[in-house]
PDB file of N, CA and C in Angstrom:
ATOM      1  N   UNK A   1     -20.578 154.324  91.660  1.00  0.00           N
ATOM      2  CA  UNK A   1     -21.588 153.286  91.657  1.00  0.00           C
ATOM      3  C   UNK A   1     -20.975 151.906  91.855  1.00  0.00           C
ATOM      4  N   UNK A   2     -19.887 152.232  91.037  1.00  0.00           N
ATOM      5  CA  UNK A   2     -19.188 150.330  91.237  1.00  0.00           C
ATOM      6  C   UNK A   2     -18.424 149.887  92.869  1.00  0.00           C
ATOM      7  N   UNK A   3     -18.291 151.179  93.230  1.00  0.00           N
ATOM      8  CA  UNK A   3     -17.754 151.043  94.622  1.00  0.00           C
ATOM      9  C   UNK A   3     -18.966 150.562  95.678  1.00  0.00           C
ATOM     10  N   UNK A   4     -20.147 151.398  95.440  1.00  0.00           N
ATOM     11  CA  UNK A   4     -21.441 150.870  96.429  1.00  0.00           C
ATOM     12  C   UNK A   4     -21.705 149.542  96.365  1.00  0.00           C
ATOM     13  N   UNK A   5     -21.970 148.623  94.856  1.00  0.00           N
ATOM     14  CA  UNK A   5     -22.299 147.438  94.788  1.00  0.00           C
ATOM     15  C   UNK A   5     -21.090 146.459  95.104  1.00  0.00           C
ATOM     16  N   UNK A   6     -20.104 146.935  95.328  1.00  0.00           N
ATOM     17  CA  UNK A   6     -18.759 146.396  95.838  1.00  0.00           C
ATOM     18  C   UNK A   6     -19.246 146.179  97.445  1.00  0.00           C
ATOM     19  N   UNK A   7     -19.091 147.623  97.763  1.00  0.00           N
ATOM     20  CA  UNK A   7     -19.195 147.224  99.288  1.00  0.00           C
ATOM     21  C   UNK A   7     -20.798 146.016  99.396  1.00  0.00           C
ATOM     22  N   UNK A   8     -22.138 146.437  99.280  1.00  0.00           N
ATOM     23  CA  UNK A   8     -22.613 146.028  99.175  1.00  0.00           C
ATOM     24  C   UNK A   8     -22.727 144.327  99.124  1.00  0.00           C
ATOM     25  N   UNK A   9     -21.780 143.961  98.008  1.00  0.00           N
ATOM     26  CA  UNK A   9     -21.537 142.161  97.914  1.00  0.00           C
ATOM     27  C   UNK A   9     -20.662 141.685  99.246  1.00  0.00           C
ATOM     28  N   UNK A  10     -19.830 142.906  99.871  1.00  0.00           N
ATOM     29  CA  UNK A  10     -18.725 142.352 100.632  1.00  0.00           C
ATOM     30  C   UNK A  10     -19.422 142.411 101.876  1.00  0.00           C
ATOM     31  N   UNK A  11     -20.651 143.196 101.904  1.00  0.00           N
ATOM     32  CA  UNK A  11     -21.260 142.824 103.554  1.00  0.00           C
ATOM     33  C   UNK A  11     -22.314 141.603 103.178  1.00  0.00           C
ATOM     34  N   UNK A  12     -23.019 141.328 102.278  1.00  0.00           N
ATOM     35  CA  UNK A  12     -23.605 140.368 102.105  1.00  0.00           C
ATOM     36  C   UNK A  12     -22.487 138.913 102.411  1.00  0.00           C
ATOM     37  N   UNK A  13     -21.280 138.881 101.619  1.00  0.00           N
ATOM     38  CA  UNK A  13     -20.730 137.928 101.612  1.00  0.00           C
ATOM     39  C   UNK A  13     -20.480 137.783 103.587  1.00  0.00           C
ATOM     40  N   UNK A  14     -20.104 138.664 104.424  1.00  0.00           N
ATOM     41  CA  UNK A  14     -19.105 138.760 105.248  1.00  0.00           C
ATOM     42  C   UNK A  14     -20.610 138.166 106.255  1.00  0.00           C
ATOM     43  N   UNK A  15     -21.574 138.469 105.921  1.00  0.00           N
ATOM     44  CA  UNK A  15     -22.926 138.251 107.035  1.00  0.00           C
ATOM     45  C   UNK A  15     -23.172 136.706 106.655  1.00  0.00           C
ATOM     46  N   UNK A  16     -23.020 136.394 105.585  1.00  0.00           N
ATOM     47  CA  UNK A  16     -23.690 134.862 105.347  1.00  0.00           C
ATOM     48  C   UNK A  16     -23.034 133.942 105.871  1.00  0.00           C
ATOM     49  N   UNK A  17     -21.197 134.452 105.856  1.00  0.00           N
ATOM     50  CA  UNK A  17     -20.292 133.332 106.459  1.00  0.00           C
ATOM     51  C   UNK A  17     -20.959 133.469 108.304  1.00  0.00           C
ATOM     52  N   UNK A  18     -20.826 134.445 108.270  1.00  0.00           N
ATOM     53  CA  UNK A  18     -20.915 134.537 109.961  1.00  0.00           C
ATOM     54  C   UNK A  18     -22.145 133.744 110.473  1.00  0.00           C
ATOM     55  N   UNK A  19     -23.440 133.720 109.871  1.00  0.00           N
ATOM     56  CA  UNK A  19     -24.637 133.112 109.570  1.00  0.00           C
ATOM     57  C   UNK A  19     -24.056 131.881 109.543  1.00  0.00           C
ATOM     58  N   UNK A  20     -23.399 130.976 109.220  1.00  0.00           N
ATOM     59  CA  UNK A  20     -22.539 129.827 108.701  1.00  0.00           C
ATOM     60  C   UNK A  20     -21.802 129.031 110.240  1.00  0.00           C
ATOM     61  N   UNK A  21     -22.157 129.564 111.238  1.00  0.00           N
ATOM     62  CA  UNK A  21     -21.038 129.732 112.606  1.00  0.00           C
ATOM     63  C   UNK A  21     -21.531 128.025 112.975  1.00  0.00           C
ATOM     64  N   UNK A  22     -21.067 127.529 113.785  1.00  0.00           N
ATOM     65  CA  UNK A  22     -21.787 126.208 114.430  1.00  0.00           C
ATOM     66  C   UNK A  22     -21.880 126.734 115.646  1.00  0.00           C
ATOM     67  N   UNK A  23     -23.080 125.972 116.133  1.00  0.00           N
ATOM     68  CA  UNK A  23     -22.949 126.558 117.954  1.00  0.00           C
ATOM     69  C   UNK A  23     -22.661 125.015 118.983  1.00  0.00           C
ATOM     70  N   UNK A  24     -21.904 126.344 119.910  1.00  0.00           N
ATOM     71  CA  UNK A  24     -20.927 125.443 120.698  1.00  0.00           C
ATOM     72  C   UNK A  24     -21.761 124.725 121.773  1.00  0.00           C
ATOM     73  N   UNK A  25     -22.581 125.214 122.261  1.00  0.00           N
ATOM     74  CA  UNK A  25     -23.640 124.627 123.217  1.00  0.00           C
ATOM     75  C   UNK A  25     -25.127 123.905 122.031  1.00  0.00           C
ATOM     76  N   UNK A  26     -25.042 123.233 121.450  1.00  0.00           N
ATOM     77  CA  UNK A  26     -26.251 122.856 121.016  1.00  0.00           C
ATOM     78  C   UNK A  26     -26.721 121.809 121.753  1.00  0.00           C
ATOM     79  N   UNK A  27     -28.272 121.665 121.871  1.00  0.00           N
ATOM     80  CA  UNK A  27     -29.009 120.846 122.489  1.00  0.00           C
ATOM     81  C   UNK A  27     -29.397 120.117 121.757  1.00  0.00           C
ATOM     82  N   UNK A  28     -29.224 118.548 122.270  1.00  0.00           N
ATOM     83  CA  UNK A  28     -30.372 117.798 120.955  1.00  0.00           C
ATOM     84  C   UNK A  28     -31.306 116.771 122.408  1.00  0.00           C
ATOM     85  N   UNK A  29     -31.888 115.848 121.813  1.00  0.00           N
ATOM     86  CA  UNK A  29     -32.921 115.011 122.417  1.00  0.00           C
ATOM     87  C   UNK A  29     -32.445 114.208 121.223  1.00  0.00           C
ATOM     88  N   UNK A  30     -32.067 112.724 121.582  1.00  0.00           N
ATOM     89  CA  UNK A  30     -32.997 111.878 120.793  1.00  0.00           C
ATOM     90  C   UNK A  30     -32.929 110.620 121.543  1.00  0.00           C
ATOM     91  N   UNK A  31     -33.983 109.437 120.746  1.00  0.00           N
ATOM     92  CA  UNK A  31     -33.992 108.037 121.218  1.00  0.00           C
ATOM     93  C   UNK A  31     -32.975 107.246 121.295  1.00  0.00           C
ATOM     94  N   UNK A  32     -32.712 106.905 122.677  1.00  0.00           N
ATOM     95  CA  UNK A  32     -31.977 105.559 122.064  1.00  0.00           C
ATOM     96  C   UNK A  32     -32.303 104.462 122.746  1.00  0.00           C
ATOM     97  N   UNK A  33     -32.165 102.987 122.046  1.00  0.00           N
ATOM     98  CA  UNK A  33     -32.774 101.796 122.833  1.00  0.00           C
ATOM     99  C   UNK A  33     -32.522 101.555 123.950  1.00  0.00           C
ATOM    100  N   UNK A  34     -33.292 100.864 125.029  1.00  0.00           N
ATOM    101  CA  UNK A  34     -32.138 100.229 126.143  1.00  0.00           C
ATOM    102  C   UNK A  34     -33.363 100.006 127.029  1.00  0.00           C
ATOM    103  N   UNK A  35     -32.546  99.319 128.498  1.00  0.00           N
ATOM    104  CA  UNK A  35     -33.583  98.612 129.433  1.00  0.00           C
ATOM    105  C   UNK A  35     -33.558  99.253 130.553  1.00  0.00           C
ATOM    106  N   UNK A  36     -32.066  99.854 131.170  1.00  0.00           N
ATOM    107  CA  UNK A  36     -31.865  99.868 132.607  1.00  0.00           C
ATOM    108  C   UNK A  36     -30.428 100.661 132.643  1.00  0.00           C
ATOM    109  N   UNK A  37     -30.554 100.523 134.140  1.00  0.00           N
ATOM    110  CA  UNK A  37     -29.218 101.422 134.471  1.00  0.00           C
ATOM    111  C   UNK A  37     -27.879 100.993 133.603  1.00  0.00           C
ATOM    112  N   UNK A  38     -27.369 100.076 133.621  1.00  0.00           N
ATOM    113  CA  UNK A  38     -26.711  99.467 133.028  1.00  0.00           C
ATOM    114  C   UNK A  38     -26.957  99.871 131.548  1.00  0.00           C
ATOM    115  N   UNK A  39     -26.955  99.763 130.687  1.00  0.00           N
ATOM    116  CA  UNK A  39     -27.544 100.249 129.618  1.00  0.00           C
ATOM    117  C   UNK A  39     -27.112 102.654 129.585  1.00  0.00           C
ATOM    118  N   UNK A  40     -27.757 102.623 130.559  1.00  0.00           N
ATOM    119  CA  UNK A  40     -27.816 104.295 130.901  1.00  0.00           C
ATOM    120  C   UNK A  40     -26.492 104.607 131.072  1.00  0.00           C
ATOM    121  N   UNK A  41     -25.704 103.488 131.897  1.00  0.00           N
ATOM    122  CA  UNK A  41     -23.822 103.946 131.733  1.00  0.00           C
ATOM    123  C   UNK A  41     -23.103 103.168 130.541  1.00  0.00           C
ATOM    124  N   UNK A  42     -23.949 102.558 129.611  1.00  0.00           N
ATOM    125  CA  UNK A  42     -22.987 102.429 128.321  1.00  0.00           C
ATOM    126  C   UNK A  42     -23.661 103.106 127.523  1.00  0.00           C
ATOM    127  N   UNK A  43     -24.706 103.925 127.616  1.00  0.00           N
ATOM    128  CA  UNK A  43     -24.324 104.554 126.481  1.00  0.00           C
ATOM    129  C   UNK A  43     -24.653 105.876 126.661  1.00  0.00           C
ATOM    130  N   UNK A  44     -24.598 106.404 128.340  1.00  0.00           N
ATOM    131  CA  UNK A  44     -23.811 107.785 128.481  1.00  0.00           C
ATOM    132  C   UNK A  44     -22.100 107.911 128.097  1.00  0.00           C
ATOM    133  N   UNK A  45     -21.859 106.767 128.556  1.00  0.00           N
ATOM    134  CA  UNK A  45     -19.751 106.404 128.399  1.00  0.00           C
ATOM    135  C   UNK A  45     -19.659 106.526 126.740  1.00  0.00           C
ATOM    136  N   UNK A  46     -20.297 106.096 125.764  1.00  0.00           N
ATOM    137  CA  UNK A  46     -20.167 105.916 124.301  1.00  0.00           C
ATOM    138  C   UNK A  46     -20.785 107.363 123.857  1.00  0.00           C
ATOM    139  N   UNK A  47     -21.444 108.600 124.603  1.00  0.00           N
ATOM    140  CA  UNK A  47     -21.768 109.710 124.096  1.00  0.00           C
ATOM    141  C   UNK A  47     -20.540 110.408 124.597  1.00  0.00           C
ATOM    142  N   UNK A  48     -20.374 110.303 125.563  1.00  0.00           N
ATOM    143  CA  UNK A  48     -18.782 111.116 126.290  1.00  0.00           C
ATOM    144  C   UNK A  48     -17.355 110.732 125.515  1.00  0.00           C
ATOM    145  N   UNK A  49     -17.463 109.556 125.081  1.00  0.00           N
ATOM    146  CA  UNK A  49     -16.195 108.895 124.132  1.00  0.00           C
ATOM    147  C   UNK A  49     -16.233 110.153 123.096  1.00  0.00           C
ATOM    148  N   UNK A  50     -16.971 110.903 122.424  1.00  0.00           N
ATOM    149  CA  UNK A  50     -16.992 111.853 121.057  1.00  0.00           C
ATOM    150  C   UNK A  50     -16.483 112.838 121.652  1.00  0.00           C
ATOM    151  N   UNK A  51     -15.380 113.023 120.995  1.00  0.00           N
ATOM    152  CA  UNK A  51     -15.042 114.627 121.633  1.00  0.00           C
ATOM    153  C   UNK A  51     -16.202 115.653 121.383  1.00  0.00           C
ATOM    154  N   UNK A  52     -16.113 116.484 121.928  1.00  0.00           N
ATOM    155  CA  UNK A  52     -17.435 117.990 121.736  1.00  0.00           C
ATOM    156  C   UNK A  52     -18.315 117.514 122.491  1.00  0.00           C
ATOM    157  N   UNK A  53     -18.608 116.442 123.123  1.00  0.00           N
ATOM    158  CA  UNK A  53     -20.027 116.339 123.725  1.00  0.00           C
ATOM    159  C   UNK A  53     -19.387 116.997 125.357  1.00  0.00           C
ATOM    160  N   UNK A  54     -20.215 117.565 125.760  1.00  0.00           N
ATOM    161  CA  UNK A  54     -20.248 118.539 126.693  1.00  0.00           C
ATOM    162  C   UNK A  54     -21.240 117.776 127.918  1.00  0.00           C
ATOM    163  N   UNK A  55     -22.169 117.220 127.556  1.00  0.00           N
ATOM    164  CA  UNK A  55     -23.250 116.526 128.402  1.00  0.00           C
ATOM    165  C   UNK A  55     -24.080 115.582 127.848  1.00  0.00           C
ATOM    166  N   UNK A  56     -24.625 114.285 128.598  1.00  0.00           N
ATOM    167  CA  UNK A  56     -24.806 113.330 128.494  1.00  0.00           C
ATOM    168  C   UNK A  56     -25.527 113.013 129.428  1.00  0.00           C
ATOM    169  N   UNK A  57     -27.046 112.591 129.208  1.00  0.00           N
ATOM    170  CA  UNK A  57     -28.266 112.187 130.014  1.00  0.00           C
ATOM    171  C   UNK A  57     -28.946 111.173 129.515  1.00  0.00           C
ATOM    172  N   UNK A  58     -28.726 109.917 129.812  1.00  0.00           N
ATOM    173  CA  UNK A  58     -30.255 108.791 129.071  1.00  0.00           C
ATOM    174  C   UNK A  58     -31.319 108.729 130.259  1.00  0.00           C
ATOM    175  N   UNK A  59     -32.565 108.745 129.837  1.00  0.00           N
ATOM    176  CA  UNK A  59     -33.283 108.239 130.938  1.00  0.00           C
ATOM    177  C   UNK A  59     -33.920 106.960 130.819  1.00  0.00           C
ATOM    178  N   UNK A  60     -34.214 106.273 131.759  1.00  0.00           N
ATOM    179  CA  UNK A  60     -34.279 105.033 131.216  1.00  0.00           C
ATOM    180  C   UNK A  60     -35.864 104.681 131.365  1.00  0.00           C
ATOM    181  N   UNK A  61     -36.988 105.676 131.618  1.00  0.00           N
ATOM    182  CA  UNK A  61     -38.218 105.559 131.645  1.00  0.00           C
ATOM    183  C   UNK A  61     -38.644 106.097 130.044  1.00  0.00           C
ATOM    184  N   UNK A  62     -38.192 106.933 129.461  1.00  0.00           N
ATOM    185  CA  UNK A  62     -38.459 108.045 128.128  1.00  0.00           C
ATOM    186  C   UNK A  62     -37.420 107.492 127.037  1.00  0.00           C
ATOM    187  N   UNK A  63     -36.310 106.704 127.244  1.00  0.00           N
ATOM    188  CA  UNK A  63     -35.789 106.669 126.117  1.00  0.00           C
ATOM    189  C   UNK A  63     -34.953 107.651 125.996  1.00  0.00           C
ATOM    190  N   UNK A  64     -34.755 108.603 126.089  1.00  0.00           N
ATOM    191  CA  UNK A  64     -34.557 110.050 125.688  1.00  0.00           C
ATOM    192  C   UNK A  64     -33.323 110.816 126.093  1.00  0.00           C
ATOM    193  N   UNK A  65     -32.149 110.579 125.246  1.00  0.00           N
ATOM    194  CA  UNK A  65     -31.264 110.576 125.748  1.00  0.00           C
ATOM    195  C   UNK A  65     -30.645 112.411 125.487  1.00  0.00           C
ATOM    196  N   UNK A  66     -30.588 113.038 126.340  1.00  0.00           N
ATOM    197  CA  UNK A  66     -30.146 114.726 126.140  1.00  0.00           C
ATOM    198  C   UNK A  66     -28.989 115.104 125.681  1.00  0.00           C
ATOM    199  N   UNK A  67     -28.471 115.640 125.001  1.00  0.00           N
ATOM    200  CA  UNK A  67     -26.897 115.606 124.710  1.00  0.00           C
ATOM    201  C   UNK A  67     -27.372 117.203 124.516  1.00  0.00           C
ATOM    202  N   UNK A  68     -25.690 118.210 125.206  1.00  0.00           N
ATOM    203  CA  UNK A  68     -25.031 119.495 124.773  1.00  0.00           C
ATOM    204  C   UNK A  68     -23.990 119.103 124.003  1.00  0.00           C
ATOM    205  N   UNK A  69     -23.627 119.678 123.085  1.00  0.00           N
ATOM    206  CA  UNK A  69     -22.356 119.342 122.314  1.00  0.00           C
ATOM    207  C   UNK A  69     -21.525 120.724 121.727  1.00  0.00           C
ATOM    208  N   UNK A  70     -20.586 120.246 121.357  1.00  0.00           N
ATOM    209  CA  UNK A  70     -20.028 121.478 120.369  1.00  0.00           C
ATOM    210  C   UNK A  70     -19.873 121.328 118.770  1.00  0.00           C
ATOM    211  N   UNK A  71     -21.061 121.669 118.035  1.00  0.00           N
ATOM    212  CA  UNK A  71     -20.686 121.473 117.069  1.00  0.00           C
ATOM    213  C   UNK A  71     -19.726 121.673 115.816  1.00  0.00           C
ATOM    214  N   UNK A  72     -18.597 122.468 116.321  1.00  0.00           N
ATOM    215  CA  UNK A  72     -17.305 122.837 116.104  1.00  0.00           C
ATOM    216  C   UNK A  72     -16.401 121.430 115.906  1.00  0.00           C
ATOM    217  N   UNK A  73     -17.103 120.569 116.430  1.00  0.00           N
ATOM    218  CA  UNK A  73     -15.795 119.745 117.038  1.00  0.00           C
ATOM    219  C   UNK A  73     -16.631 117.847 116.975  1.00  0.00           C
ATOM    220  N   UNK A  74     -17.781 117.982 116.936  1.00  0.00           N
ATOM    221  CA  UNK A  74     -18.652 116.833 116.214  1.00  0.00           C
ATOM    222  C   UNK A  74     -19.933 117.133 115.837  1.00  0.00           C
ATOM    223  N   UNK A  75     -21.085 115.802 115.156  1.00  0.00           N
ATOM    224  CA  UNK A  75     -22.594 116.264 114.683  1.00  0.00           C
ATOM    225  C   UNK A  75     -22.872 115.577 115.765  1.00  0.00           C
ATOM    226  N   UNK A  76     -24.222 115.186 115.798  1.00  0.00           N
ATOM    227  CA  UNK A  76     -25.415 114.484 115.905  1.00  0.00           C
ATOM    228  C   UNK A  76     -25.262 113.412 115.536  1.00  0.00           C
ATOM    229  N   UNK A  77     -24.820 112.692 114.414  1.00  0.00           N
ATOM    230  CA  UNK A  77     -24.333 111.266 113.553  1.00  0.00           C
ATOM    231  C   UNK A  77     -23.438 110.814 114.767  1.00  0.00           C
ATOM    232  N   UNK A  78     -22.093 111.164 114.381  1.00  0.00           N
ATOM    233  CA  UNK A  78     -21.014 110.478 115.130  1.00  0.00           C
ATOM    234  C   UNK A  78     -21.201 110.617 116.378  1.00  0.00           C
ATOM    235  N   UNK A  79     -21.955 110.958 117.073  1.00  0.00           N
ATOM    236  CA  UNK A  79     -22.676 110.193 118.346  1.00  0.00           C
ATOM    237  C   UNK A  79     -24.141 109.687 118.481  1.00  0.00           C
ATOM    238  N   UNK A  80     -24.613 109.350 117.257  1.00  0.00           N
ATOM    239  CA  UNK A  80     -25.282 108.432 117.113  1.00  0.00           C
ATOM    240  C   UNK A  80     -24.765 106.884 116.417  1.00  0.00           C
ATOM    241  N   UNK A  81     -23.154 107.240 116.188  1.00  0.00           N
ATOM    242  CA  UNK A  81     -22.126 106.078 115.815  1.00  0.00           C
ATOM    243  C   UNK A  81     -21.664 105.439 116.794  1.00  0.00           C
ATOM    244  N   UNK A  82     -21.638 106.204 118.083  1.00  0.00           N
ATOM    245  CA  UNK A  82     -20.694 105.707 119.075  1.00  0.00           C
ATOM    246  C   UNK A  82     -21.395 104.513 119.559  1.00  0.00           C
ATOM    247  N   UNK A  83     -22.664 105.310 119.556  1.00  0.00           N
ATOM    248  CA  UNK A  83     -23.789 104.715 120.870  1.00  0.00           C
ATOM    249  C   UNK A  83     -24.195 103.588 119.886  1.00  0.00           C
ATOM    250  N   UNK A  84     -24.470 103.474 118.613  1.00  0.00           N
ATOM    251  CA  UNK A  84     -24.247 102.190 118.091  1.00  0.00           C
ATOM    252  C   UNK A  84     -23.273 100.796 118.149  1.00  0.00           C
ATOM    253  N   UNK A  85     -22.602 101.685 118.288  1.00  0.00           N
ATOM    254  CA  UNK A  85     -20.656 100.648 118.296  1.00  0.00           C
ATOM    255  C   UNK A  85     -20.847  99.975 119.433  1.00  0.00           C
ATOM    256  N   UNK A  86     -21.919 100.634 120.795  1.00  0.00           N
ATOM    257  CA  UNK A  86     -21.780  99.419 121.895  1.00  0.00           C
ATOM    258  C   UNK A  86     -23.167  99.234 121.876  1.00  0.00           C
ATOM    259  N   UNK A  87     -24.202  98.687 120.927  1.00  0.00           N
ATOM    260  CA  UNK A  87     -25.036  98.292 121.117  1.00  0.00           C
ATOM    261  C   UNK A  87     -26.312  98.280 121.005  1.00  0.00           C
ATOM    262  N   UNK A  88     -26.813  99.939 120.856  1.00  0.00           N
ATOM    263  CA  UNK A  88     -27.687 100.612 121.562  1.00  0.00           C
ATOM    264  C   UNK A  88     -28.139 101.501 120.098  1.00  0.00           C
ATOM    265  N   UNK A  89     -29.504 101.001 119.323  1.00  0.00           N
ATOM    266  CA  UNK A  89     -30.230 101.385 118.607  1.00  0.00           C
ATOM    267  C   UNK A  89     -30.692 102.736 118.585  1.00  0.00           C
ATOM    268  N   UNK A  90     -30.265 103.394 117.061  1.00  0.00           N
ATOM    269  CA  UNK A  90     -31.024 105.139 117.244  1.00  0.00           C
ATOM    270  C   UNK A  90     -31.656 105.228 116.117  1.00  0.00           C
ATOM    271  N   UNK A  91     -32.445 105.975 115.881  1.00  0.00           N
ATOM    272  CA  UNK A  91     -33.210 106.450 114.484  1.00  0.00           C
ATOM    273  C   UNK A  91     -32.481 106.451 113.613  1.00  0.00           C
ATOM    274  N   UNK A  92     -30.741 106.774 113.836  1.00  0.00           N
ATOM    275  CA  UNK A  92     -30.464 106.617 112.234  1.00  0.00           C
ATOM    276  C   UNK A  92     -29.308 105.705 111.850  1.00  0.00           C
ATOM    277  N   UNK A  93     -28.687 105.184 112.954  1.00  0.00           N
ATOM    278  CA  UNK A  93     -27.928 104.059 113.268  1.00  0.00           C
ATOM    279  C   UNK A  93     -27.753 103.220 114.114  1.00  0.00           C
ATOM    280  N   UNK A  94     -28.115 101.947 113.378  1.00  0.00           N
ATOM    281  CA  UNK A  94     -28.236 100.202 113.985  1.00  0.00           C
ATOM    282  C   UNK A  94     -27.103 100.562 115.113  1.00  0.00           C
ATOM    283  N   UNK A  95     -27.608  99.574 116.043  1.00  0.00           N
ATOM    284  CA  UNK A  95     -26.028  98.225 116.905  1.00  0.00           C
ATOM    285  C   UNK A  95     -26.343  97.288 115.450  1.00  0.00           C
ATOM    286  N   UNK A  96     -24.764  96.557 115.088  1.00  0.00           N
ATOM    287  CA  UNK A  96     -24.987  95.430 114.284  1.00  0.00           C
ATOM    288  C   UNK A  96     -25.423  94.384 115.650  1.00  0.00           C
ATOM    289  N   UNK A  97     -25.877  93.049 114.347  1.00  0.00           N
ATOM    290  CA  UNK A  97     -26.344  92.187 115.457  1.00  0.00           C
ATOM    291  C   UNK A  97     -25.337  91.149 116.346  1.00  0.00           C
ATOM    292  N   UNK A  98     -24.101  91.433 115.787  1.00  0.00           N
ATOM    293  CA  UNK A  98     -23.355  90.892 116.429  1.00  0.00           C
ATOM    294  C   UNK A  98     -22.863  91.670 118.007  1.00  0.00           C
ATOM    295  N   UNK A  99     -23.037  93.033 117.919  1.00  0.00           N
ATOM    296  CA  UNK A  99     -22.778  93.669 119.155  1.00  0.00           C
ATOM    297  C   UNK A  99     -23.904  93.491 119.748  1.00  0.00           C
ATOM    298  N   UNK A 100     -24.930  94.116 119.009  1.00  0.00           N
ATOM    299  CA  UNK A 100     -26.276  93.592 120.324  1.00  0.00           C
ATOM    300  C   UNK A 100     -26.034  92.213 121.054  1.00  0.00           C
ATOM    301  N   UNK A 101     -26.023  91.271 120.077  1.00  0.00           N
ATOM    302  CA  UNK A 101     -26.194  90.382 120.807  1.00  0.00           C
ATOM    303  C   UNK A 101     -25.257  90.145 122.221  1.00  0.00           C
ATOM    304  N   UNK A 102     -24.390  90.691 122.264  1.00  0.00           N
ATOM    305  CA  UNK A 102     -22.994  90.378 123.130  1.00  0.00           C
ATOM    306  C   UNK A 102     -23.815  91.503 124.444  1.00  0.00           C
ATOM    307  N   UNK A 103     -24.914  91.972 123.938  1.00  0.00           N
ATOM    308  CA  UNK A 103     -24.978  92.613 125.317  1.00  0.00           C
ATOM    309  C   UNK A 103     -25.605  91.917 126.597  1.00  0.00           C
ATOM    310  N   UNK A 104     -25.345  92.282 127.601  1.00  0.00           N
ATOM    311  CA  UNK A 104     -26.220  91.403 128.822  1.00  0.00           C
ATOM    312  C   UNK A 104     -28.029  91.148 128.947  1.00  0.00           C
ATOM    313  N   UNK A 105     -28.022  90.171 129.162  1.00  0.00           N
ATOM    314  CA  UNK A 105     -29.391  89.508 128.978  1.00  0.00           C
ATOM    315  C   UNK A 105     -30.407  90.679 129.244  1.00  0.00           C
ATOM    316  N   UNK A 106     -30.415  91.189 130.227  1.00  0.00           N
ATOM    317  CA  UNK A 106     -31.267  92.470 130.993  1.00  0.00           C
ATOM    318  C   UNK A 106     -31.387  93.241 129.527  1.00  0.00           C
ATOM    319  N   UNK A 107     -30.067  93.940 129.335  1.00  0.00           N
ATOM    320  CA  UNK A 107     -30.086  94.803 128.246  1.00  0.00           C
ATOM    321  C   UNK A 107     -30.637  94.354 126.739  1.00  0.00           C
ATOM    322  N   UNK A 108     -30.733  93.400 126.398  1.00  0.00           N
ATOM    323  CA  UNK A 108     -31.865  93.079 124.796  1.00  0.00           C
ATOM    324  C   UNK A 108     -33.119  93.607 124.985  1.00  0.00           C
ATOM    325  N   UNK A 109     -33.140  94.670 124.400  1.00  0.00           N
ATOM    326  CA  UNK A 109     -34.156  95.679 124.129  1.00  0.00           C
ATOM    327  C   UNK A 109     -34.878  94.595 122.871  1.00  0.00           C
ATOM    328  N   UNK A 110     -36.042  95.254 122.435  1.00  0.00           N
ATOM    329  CA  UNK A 110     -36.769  94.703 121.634  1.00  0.00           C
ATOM    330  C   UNK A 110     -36.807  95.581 120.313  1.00  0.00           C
ATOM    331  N   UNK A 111     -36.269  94.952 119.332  1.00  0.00           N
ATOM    332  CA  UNK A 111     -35.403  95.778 118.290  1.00  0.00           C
ATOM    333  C   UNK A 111     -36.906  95.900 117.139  1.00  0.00           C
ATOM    334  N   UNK A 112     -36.593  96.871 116.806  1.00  0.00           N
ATOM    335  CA  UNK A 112     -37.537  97.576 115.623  1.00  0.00           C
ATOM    336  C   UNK A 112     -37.049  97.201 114.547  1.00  0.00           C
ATOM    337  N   UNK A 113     -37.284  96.889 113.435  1.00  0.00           N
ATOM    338  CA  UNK A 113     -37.133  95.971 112.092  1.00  0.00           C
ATOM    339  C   UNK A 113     -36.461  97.398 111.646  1.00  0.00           C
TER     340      UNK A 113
END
């Protein structure tokens, strides 16, 4: 009996880690601020700066910037850090206002409180 609930814990344990995996192709969508092309190559260049990102799309009609990544190797955050660091507003991290401001006139998006 003590051998069954043995094995038993050791496939439970051995399935939950595996359950636990990160995936290497993940897709995300999210917002990020901006005006124009210009804008679309700084902060495709500041999603590609993170290692693991695999792909990098802003569009500049939707906002909506596509990222594949590996999440082995970064999140979702630290390239929502990057794309902050030059400027460019996301749901969960500012540009400070000292970088915004340094951006080109075209590019001052209209910032959300």
């Amino acid at each position: 009996m003590k051998n069954i609930v043995m094995i038993m814990c050791l496939v439970f344990v051995g399935l939950s880690a595996q359950a636990q995996q990160k995936n290497k192709n993940a897709k995300y969508a999210i917002e990020v601020n901006g005006n124009c092309e210009q804008c679309k190559k700084r902060i495709e260049k500041a999603a590609y700066s993170v290692s693991g990102v695999k792909s990098a799309s802003w569009d500049v009609e939707t906002h909506q910037l596509s990222l594949i990544l590996n999440e082995e190797k970064t999140s979702i955050l630290d390239v929502k850090k990057a794309i902050a660091k030059v400027g460019h507003d996301t749901d969960e991290v500012k540009a400070t206002d000292d970088v915004y401001q340094k951006l080109h006139s075209c590019c001052l998006y209209e910032r959300k409180p």
